[in-house]
PDB file of N, CA and C in Angstrom:
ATOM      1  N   UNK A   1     162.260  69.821 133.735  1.00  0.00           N
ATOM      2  CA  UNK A   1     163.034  70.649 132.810  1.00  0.00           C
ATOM      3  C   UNK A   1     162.475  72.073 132.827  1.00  0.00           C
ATOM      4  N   UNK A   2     163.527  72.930 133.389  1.00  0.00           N
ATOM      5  CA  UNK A   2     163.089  74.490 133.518  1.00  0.00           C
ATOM      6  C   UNK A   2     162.511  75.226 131.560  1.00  0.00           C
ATOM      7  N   UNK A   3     162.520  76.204 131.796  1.00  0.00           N
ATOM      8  CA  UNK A   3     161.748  76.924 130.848  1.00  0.00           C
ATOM      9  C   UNK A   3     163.125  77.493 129.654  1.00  0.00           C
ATOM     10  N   UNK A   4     163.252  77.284 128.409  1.00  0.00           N
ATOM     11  CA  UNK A   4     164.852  77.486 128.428  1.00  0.00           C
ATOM     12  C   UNK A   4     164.768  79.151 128.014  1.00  0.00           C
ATOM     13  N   UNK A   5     163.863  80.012 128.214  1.00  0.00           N
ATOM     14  CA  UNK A   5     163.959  81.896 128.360  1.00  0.00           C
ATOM     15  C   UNK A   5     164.180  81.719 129.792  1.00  0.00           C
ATOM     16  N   UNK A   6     164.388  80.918 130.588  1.00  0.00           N
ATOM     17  CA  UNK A   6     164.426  81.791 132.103  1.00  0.00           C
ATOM     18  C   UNK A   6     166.079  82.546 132.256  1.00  0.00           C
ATOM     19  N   UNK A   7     167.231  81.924 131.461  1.00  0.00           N
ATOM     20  CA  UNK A   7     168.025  82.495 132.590  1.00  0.00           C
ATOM     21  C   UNK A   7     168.138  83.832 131.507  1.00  0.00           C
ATOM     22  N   UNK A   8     167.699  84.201 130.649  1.00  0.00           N
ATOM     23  CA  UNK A   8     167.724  85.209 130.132  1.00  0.00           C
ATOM     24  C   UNK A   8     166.798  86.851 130.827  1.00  0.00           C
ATOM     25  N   UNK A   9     166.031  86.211 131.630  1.00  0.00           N
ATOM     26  CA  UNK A   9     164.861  87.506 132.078  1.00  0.00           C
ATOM     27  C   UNK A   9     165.637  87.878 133.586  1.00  0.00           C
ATOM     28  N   UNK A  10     166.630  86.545 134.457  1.00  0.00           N
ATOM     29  CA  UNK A  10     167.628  86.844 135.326  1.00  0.00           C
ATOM     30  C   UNK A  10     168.664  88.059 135.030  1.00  0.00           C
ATOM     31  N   UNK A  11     168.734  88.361 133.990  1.00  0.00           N
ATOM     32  CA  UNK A  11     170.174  89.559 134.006  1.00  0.00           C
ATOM     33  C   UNK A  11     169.581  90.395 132.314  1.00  0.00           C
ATOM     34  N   UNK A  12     168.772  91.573 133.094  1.00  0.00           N
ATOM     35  CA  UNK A  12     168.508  92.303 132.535  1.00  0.00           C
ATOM     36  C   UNK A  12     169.243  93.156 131.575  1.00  0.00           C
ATOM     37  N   UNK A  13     169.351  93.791 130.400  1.00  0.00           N
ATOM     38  CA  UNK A  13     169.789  94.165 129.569  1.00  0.00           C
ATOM     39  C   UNK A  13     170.169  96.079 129.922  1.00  0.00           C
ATOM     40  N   UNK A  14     171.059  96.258 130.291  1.00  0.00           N
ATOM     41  CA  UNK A  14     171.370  97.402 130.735  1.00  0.00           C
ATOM     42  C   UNK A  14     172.383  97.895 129.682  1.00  0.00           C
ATOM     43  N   UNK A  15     171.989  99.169 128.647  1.00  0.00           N
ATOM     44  CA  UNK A  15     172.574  99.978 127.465  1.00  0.00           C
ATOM     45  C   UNK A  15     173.500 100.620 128.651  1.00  0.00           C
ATOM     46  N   UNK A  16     174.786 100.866 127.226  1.00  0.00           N
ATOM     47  CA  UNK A  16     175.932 101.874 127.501  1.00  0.00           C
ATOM     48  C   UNK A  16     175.410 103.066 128.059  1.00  0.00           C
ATOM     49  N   UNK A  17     176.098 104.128 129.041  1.00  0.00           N
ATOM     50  CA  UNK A  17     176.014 105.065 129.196  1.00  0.00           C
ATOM     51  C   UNK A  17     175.990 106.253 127.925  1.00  0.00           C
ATOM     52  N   UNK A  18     175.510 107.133 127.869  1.00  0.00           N
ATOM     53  CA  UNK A  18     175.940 108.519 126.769  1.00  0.00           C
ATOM     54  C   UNK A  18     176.586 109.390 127.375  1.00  0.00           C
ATOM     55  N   UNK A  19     178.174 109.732 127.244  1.00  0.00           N
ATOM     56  CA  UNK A  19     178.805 110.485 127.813  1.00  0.00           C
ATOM     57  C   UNK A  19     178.934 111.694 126.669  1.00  0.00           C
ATOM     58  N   UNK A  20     179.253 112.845 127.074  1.00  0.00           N
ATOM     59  CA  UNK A  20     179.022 114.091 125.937  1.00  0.00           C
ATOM     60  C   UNK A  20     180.384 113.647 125.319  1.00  0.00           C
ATOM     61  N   UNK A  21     181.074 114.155 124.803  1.00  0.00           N
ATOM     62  CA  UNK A  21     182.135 114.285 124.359  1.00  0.00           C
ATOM     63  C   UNK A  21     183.202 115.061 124.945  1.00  0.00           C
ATOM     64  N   UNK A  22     184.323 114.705 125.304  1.00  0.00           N
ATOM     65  CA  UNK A  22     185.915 115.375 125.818  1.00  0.00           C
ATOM     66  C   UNK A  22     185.876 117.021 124.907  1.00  0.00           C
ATOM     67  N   UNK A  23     185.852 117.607 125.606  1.00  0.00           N
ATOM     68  CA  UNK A  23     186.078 119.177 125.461  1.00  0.00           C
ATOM     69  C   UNK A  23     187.380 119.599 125.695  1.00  0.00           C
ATOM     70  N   UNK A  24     188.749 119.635 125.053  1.00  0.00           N
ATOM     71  CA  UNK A  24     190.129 120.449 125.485  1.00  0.00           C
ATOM     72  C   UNK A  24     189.370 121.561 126.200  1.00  0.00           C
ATOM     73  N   UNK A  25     190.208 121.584 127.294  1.00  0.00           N
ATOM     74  CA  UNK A  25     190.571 123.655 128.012  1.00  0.00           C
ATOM     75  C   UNK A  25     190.350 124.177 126.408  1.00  0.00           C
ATOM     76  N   UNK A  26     190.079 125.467 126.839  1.00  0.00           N
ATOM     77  CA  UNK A  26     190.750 126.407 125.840  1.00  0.00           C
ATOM     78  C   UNK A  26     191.950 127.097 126.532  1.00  0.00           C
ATOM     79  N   UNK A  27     192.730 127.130 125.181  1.00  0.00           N
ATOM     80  CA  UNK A  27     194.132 127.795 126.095  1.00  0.00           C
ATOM     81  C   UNK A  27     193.988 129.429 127.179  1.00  0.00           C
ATOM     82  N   UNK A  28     194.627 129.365 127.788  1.00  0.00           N
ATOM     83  CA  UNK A  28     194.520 130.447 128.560  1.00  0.00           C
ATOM     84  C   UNK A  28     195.045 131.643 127.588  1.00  0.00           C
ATOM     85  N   UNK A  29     194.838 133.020 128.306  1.00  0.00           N
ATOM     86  CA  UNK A  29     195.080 134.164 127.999  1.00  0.00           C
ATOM     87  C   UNK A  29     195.876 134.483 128.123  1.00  0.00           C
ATOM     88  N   UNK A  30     197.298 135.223 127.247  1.00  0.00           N
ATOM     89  CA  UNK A  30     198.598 135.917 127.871  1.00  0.00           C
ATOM     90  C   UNK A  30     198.377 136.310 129.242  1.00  0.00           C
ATOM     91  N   UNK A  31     197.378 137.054 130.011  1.00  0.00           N
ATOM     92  CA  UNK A  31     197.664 137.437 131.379  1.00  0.00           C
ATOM     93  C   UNK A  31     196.931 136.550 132.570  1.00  0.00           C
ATOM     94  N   UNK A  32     196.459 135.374 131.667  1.00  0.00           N
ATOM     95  CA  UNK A  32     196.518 134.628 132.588  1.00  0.00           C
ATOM     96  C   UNK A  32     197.635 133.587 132.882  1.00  0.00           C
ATOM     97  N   UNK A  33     198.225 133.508 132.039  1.00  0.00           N
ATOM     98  CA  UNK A  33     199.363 132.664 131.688  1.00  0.00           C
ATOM     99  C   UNK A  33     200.464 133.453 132.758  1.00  0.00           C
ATOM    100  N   UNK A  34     200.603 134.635 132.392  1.00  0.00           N
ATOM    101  CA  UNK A  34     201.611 135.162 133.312  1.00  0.00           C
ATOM    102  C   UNK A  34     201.517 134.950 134.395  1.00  0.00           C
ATOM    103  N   UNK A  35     200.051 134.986 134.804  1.00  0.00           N
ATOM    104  CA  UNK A  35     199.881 135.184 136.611  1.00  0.00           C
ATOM    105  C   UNK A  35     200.335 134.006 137.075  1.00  0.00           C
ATOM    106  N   UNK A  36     199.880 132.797 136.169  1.00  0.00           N
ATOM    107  CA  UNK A  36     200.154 131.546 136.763  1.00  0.00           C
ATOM    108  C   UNK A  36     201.347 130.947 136.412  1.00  0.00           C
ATOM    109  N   UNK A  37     202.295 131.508 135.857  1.00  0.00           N
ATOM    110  CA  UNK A  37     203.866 131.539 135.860  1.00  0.00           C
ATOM    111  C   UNK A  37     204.371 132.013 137.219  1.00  0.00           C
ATOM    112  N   UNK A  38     203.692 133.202 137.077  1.00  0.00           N
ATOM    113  CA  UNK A  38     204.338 134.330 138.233  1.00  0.00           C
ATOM    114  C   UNK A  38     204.130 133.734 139.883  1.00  0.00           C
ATOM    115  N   UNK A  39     202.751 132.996 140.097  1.00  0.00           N
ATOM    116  CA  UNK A  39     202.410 131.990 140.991  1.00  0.00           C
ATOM    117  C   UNK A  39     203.213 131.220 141.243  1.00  0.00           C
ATOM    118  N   UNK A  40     203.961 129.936 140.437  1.00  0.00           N
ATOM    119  CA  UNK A  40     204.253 129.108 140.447  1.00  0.00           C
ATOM    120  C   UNK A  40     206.003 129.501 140.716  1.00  0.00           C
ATOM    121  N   UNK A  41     206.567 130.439 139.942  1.00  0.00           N
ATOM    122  CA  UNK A  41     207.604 130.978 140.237  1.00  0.00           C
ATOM    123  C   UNK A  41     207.577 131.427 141.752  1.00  0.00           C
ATOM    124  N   UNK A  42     207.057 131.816 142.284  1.00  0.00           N
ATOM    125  CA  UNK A  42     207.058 131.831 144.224  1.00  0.00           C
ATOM    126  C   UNK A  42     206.816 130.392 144.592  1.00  0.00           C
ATOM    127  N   UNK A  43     205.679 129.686 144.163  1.00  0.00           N
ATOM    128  CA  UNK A  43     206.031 128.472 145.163  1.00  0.00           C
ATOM    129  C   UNK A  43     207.672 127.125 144.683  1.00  0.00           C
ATOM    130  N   UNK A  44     208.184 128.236 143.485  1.00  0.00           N
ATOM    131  CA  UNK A  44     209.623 127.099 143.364  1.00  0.00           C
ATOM    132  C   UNK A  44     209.947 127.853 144.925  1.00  0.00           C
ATOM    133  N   UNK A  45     210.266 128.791 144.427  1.00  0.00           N
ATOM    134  CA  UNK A  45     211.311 130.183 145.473  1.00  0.00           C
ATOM    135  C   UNK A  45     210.988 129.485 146.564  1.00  0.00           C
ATOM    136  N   UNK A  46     209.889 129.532 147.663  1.00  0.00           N
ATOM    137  CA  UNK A  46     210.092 129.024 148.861  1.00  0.00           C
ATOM    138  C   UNK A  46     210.231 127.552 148.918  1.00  0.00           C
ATOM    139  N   UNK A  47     209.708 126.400 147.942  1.00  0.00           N
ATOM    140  CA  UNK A  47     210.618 125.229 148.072  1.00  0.00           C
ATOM    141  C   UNK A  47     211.837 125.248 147.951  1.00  0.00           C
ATOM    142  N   UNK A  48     212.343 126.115 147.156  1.00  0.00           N
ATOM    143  CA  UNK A  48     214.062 126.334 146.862  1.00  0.00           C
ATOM    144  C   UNK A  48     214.768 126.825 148.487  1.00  0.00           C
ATOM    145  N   UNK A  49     214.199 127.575 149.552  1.00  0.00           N
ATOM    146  CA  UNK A  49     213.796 128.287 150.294  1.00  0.00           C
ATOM    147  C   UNK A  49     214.065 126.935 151.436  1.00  0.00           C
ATOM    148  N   UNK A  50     213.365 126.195 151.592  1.00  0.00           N
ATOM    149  CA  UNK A  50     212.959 125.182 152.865  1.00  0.00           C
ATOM    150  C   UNK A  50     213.737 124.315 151.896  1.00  0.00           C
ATOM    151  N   UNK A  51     214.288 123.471 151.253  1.00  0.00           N
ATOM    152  CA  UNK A  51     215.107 122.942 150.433  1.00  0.00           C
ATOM    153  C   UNK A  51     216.607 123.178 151.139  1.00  0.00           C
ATOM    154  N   UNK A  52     217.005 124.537 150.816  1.00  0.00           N
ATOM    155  CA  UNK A  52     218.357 125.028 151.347  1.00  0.00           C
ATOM    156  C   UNK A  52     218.296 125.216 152.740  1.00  0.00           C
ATOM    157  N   UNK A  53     217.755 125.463 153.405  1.00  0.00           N
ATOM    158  CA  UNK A  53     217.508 125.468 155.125  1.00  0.00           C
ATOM    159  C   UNK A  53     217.752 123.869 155.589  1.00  0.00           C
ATOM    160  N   UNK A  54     216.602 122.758 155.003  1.00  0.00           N
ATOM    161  CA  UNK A  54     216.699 121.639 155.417  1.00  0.00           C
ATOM    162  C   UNK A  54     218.403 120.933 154.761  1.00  0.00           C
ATOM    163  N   UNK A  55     218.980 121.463 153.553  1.00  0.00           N
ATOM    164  CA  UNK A  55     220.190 121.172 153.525  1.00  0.00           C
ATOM    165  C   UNK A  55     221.177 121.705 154.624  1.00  0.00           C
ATOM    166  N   UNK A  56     221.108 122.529 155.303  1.00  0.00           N
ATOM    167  CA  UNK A  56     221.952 123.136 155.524  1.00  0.00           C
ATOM    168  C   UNK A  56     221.589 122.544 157.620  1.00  0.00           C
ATOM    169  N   UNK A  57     220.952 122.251 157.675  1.00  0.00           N
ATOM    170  CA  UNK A  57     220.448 120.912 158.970  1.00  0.00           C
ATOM    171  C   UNK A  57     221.207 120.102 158.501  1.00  0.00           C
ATOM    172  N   UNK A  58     221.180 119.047 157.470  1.00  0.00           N
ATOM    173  CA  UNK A  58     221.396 118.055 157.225  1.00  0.00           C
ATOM    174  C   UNK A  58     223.291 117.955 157.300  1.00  0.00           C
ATOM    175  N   UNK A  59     223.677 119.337 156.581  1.00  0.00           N
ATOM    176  CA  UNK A  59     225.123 119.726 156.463  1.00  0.00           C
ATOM    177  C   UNK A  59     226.130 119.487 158.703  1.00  0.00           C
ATOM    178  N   UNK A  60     225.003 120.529 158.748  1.00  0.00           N
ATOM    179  CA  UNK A  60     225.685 120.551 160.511  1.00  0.00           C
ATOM    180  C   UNK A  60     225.412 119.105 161.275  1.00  0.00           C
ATOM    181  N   UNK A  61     224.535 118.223 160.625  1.00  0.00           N
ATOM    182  CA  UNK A  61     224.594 117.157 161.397  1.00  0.00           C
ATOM    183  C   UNK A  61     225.504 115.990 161.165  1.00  0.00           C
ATOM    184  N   UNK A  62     226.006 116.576 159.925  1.00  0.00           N
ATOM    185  CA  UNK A  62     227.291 115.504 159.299  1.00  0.00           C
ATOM    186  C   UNK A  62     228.510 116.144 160.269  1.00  0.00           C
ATOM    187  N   UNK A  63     228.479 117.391 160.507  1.00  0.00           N
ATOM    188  CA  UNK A  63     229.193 117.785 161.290  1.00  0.00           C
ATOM    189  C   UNK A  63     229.628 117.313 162.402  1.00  0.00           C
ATOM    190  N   UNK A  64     228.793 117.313 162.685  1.00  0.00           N
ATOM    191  CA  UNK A  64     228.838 117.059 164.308  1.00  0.00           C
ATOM    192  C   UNK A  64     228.941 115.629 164.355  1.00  0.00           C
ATOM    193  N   UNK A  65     228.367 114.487 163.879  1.00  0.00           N
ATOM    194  CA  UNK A  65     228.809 112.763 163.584  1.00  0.00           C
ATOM    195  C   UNK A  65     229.660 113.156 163.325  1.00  0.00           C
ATOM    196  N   UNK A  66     230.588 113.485 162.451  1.00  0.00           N
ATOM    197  CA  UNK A  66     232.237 113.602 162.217  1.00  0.00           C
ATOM    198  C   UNK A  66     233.015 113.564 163.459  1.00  0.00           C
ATOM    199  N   UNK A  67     232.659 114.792 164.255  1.00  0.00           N
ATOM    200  CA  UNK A  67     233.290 115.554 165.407  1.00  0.00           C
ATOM    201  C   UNK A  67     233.201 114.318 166.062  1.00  0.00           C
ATOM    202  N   UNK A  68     232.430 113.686 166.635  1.00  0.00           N
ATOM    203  CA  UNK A  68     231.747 112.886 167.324  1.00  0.00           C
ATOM    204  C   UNK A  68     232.891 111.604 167.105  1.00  0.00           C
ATOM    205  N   UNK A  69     232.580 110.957 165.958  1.00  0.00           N
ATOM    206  CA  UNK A  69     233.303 109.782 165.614  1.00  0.00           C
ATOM    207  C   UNK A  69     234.856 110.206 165.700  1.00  0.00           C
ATOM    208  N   UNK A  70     235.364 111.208 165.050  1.00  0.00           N
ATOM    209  CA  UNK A  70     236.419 111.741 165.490  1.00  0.00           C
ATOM    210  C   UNK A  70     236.983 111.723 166.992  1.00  0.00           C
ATOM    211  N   UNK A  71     236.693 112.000 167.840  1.00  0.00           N
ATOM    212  CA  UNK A  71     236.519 111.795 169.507  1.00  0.00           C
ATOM    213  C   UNK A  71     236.963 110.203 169.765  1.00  0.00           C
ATOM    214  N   UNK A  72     235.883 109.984 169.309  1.00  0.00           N
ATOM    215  CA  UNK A  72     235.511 108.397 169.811  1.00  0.00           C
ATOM    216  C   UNK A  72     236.761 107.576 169.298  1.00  0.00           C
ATOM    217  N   UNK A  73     237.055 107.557 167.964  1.00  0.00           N
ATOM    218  CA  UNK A  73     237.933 106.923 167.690  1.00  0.00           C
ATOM    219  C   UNK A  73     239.469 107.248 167.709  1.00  0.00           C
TER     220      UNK A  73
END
């Protein structure tokens, strides 16, 4: 008959971490706020940008399957 403290000294007692506490951002500054409007307003623009280009691929290739099936049938 084993020792009945042994399986207790097997799995050592390891405490919670101390994490600081969650800090909010502080809100940004009117001119930083703008810049990063003003940022973000260009990267819509060129997705809006490659958006309408890749529509407008997508448009001529319906085209042309039309033309195509048109022919054929």
């Amino acid at each position: 008959m084993g020792y009945p403290y042994r399986r207790y000294w097997r799995y050592p007692f390891y405490p919670m971490p101390l994490y600081p506490p969650f800090m909010p951002p502080y809100p940004p500054s009117p001119e930083d706020e703008l810049r990063m409007l003003e940022d973000y307003k260009r990267e819509l623009e060129a997705e809006l940008k490659d958006l309408e280009e890749e529509l407008k691929s997508v448009e001529a290739r319906i085209e042309e399957l039309r033309k195509t099936l048109g022919q054929k049938g």
